[in-house]
N, C-alpha and C. Protein backbone atom coordinates (compact mmCIF):
# COMPACT_ATOMS: atom_id res chain seq x y z
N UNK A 1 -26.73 15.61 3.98
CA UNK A 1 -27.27 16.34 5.12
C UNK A 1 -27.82 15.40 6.18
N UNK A 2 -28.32 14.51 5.53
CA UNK A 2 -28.92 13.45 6.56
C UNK A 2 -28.23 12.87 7.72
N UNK A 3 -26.80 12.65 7.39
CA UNK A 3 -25.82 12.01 7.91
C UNK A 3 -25.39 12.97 9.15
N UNK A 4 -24.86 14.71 8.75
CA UNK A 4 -24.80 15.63 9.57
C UNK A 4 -25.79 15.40 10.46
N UNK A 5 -27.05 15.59 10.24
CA UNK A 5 -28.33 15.62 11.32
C UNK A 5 -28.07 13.96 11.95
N UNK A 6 -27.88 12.91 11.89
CA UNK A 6 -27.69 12.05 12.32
C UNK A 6 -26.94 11.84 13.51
N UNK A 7 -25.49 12.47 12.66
CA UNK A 7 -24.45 12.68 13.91
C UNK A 7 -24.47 13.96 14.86
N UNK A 8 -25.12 15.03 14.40
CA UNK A 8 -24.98 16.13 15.65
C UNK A 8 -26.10 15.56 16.23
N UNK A 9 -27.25 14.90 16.13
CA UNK A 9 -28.17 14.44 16.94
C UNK A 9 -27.86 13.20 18.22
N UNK A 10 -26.66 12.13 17.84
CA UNK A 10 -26.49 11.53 18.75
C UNK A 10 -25.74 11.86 19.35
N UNK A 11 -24.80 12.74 19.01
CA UNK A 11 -23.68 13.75 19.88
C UNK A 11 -24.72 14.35 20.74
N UNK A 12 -25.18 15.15 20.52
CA UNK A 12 -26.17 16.05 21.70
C UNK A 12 -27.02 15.34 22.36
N UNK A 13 -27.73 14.55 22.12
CA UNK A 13 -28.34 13.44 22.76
C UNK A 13 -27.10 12.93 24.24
N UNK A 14 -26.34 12.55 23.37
CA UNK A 14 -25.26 12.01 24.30
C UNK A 14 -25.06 12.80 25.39
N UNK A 15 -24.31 14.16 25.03
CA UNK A 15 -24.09 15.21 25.86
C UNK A 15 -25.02 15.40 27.03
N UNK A 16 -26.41 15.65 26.65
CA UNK A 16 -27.32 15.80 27.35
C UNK A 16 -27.40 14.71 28.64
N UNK A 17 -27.51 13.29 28.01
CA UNK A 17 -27.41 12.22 28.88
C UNK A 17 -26.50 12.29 29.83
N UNK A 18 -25.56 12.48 29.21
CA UNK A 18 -23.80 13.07 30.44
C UNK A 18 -24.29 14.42 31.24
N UNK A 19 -25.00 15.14 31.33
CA UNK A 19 -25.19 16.21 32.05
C UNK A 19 -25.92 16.27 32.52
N UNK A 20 -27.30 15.49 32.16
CA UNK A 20 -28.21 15.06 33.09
C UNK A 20 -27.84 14.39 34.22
N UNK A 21 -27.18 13.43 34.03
CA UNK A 21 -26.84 12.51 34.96
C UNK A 21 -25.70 12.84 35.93
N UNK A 22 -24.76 13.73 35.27
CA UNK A 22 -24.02 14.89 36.45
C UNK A 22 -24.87 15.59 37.51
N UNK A 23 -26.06 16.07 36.93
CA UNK A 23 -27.01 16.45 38.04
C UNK A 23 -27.36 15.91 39.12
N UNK A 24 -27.50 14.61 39.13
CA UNK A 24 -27.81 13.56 40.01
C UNK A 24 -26.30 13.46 41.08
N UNK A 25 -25.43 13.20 40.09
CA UNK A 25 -24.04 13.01 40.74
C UNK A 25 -22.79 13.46 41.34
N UNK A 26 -22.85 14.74 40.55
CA UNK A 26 -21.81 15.42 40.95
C UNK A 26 -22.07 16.43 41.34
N UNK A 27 -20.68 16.72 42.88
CA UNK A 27 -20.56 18.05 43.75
C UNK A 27 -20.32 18.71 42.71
N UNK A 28 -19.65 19.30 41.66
CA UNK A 28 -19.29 20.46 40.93
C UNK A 28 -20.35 20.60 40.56
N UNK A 29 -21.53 19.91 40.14
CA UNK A 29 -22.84 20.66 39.26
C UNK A 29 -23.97 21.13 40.64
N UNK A 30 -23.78 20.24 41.98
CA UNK A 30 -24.81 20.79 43.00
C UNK A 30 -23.38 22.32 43.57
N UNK A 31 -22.56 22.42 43.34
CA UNK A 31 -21.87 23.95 43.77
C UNK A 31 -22.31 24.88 42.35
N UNK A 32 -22.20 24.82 41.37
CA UNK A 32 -22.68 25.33 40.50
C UNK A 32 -24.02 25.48 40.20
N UNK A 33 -25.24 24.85 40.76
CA UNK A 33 -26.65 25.55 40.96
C UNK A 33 -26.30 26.21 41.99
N UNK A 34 -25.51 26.39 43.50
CA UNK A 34 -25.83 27.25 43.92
C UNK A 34 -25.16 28.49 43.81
N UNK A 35 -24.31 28.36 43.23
CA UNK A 35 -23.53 29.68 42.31
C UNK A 35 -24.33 30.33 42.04
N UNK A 36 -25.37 29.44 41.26
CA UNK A 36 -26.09 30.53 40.13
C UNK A 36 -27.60 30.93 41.04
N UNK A 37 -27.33 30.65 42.51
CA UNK A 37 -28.56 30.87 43.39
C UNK A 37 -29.97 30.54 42.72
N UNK A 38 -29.43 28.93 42.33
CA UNK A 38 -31.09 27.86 42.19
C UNK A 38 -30.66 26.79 43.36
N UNK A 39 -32.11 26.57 43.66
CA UNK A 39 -32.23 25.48 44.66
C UNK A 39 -31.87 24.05 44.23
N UNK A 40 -31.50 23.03 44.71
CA UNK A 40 -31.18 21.75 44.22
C UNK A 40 -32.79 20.92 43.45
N UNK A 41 -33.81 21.49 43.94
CA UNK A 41 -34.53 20.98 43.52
C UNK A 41 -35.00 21.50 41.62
N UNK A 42 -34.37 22.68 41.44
CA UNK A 42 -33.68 23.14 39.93
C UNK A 42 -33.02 22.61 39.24
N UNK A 43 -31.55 22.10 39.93
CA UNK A 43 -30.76 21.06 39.86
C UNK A 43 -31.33 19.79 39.51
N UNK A 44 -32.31 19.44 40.27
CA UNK A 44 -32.97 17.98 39.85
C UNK A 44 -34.09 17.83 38.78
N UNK A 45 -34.84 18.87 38.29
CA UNK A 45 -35.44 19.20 37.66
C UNK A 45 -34.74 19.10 36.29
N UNK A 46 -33.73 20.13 36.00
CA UNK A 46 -32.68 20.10 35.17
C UNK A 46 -32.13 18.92 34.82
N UNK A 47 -32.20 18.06 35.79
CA UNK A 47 -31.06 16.92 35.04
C UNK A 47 -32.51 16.03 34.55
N UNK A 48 -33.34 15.91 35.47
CA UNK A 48 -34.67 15.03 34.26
C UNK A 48 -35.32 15.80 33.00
N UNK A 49 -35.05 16.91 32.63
CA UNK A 49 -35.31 17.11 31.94
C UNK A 49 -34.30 17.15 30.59
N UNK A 50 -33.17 17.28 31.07
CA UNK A 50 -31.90 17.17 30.05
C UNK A 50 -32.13 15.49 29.66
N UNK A 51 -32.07 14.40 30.93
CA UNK A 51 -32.42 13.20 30.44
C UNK A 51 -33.58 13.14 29.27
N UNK A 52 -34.65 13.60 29.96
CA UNK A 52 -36.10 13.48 29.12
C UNK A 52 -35.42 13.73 27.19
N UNK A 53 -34.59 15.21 27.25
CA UNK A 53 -34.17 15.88 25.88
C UNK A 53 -33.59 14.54 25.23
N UNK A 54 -32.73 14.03 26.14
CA UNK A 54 -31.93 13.34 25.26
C UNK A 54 -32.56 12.07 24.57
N UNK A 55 -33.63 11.36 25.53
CA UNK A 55 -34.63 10.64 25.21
C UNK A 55 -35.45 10.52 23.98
N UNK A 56 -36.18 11.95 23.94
CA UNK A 56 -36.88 12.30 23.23
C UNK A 56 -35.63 12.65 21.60
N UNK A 57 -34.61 13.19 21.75
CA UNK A 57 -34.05 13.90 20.56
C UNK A 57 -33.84 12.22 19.56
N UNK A 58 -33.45 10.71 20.78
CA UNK A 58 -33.25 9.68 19.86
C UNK A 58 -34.29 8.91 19.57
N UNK A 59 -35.66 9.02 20.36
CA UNK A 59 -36.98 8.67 20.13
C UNK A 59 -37.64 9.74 18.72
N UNK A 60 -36.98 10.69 18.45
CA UNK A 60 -37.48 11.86 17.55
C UNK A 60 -36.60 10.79 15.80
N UNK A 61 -36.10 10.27 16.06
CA UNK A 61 -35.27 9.53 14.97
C UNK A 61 -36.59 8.12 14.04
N UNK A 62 -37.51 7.61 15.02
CA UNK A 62 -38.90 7.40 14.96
C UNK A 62 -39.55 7.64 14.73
N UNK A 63 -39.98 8.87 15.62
CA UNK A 63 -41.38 9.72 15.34
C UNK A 63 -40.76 11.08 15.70
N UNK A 64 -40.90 11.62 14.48
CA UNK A 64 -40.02 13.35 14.24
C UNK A 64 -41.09 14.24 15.12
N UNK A 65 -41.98 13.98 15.87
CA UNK A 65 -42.82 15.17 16.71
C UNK A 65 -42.06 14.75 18.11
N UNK A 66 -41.33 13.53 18.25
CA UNK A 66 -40.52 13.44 19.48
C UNK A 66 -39.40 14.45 19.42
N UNK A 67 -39.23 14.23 18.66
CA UNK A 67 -37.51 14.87 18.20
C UNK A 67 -37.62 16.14 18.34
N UNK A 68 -38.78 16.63 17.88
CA UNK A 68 -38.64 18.85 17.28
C UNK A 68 -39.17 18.85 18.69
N UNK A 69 -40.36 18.17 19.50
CA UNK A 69 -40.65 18.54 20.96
C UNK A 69 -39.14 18.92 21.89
N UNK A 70 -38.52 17.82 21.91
CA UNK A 70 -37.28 17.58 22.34
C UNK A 70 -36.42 18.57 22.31
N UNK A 71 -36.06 18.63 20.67
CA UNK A 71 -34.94 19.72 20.54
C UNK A 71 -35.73 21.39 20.90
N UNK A 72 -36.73 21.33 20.60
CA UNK A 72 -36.92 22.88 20.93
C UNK A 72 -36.92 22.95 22.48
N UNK A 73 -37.40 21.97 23.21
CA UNK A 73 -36.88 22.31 24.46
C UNK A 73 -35.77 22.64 25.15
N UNK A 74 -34.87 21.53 24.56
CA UNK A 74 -33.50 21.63 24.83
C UNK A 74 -32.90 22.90 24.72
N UNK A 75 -33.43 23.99 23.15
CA UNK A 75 -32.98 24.76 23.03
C UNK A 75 -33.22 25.77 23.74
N UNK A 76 -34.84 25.83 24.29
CA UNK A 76 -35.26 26.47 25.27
C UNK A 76 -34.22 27.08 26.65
N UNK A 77 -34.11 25.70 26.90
CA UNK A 77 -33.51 25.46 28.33
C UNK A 77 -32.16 25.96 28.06
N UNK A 78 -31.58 25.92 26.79
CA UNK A 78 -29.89 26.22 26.57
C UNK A 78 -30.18 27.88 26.96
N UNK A 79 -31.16 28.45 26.21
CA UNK A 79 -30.98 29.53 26.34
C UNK A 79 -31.42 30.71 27.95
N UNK A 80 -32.55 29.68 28.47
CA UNK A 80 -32.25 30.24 29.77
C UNK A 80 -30.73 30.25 30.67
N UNK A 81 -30.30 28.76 29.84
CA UNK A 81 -29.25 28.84 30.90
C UNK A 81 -28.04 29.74 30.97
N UNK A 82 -28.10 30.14 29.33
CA UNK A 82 -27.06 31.23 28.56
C UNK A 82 -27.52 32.27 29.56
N UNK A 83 -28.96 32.82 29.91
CA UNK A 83 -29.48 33.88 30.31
C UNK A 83 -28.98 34.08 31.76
N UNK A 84 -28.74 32.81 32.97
CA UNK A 84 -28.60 32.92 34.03
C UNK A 84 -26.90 33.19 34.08
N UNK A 85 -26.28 32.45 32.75
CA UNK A 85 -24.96 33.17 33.07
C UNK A 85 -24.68 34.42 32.86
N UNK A 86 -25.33 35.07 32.20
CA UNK A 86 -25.38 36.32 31.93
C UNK A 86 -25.73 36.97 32.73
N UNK A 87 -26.71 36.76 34.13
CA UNK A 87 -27.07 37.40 35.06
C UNK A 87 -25.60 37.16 35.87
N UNK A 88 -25.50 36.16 36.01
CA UNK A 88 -24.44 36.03 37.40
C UNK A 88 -23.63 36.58 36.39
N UNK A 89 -23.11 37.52 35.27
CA UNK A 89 -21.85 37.67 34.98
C UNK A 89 -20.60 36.79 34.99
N UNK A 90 -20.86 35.44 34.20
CA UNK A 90 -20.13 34.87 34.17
C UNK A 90 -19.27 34.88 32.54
N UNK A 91 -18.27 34.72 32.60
CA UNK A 91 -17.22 35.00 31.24
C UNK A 91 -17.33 34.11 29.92
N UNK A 92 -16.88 34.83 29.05
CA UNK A 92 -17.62 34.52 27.45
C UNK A 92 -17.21 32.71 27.83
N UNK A 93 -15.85 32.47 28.33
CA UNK A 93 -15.99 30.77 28.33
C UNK A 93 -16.99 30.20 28.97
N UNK A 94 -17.07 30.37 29.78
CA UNK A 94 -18.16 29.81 30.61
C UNK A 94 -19.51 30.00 30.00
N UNK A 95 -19.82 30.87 29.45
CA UNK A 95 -21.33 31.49 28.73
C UNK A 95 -21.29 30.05 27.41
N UNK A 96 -20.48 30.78 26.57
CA UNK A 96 -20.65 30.05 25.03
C UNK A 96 -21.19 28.66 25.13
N UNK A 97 -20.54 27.78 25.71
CA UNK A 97 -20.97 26.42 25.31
C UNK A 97 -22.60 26.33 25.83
N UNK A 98 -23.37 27.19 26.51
CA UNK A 98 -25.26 27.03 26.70
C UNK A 98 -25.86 27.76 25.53
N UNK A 99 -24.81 28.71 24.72
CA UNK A 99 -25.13 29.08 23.69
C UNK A 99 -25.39 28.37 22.30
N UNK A 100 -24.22 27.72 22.22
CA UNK A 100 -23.83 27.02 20.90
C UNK A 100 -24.70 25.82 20.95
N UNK A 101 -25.11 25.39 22.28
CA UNK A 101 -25.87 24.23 22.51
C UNK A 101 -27.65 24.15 22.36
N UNK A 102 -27.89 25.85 22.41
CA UNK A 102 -29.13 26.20 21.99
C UNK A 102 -29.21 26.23 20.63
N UNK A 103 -27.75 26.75 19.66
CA UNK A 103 -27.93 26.76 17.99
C UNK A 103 -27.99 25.60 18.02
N UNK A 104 -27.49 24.62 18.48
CA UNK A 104 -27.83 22.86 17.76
C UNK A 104 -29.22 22.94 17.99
N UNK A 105 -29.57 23.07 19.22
CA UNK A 105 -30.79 22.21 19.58
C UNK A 105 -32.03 23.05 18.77
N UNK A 106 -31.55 24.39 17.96
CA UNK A 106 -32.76 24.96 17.13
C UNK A 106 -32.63 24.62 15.71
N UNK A 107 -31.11 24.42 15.83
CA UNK A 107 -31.07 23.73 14.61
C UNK A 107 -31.60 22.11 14.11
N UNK A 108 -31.71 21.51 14.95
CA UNK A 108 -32.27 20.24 15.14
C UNK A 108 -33.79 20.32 15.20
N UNK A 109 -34.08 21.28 15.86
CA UNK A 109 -35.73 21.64 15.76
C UNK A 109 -35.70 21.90 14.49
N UNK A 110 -35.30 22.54 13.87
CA UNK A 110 -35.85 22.85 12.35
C UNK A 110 -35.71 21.63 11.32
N UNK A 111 -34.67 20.88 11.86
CA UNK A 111 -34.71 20.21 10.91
C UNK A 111 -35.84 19.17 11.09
N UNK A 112 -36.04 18.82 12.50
CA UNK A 112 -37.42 18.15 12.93
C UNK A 112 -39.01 18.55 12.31
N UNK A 113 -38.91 19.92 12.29
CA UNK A 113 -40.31 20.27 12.09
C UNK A 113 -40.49 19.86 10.27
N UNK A 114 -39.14 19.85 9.45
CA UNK A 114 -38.90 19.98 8.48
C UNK A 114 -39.59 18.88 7.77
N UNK A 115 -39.55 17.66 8.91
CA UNK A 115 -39.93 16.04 8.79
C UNK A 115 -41.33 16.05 8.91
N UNK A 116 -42.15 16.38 9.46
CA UNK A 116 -43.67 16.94 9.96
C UNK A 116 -44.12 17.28 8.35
């Protein structure tokens, strides 16, 4: 099990880092906050805090109160974001992956708090 939690942790970590940093960079993610009618300063918010997640989820590999802080946020944030696609009515593809990304990141919380 250890090994699983190992590797979905630097995978998502990773991910996070890659999408944070899309925030900063890329036109498709500043047209897509305003799709979803958030301001860029949402947008920028979002990507330091996806950084911060990813930070914290491989600093949590150290000290496990980094890690469950981390991942429950992450999961937090997955699931608002599931929530805003769901407002704008956007389609099960587009929805799922803020979904599945909230089961890691609660699943990672649990296994964090598990370490505590």
């Amino acid at each position: 099990m250890n090994y699983l939690f190992h590797i979905v942790l630097i995978l998502n970590a990773l991910f996070f880092l890659f999408y944070g940093l899309q925030c900063f960079t890329s036109p498709f993610m500043a047209e897509e906050f305003r799709r979803f009618g958030l301001p860029d300063s949402q947008r920028i918010l979002t990507g330091v805090l996806q950084l911060l997640g990813a930070a914290g989820l491989l600093a949590g590999l150290i000290v496990p109160a980094l890690g469950a802080l981390a991942s429950t946020g992450l999961a937090m944030m997955m699931l608002v974001a599931f929530a805003v696609r769901m407002k704008i009515k956007d389609g099960l593809a587009q929805s799922v992956p803020s979904l599945v990304f909230m089961l890691i990141n609660a699943f990672l919380a649990l296994f964090f708090f598990r370490l505590l």
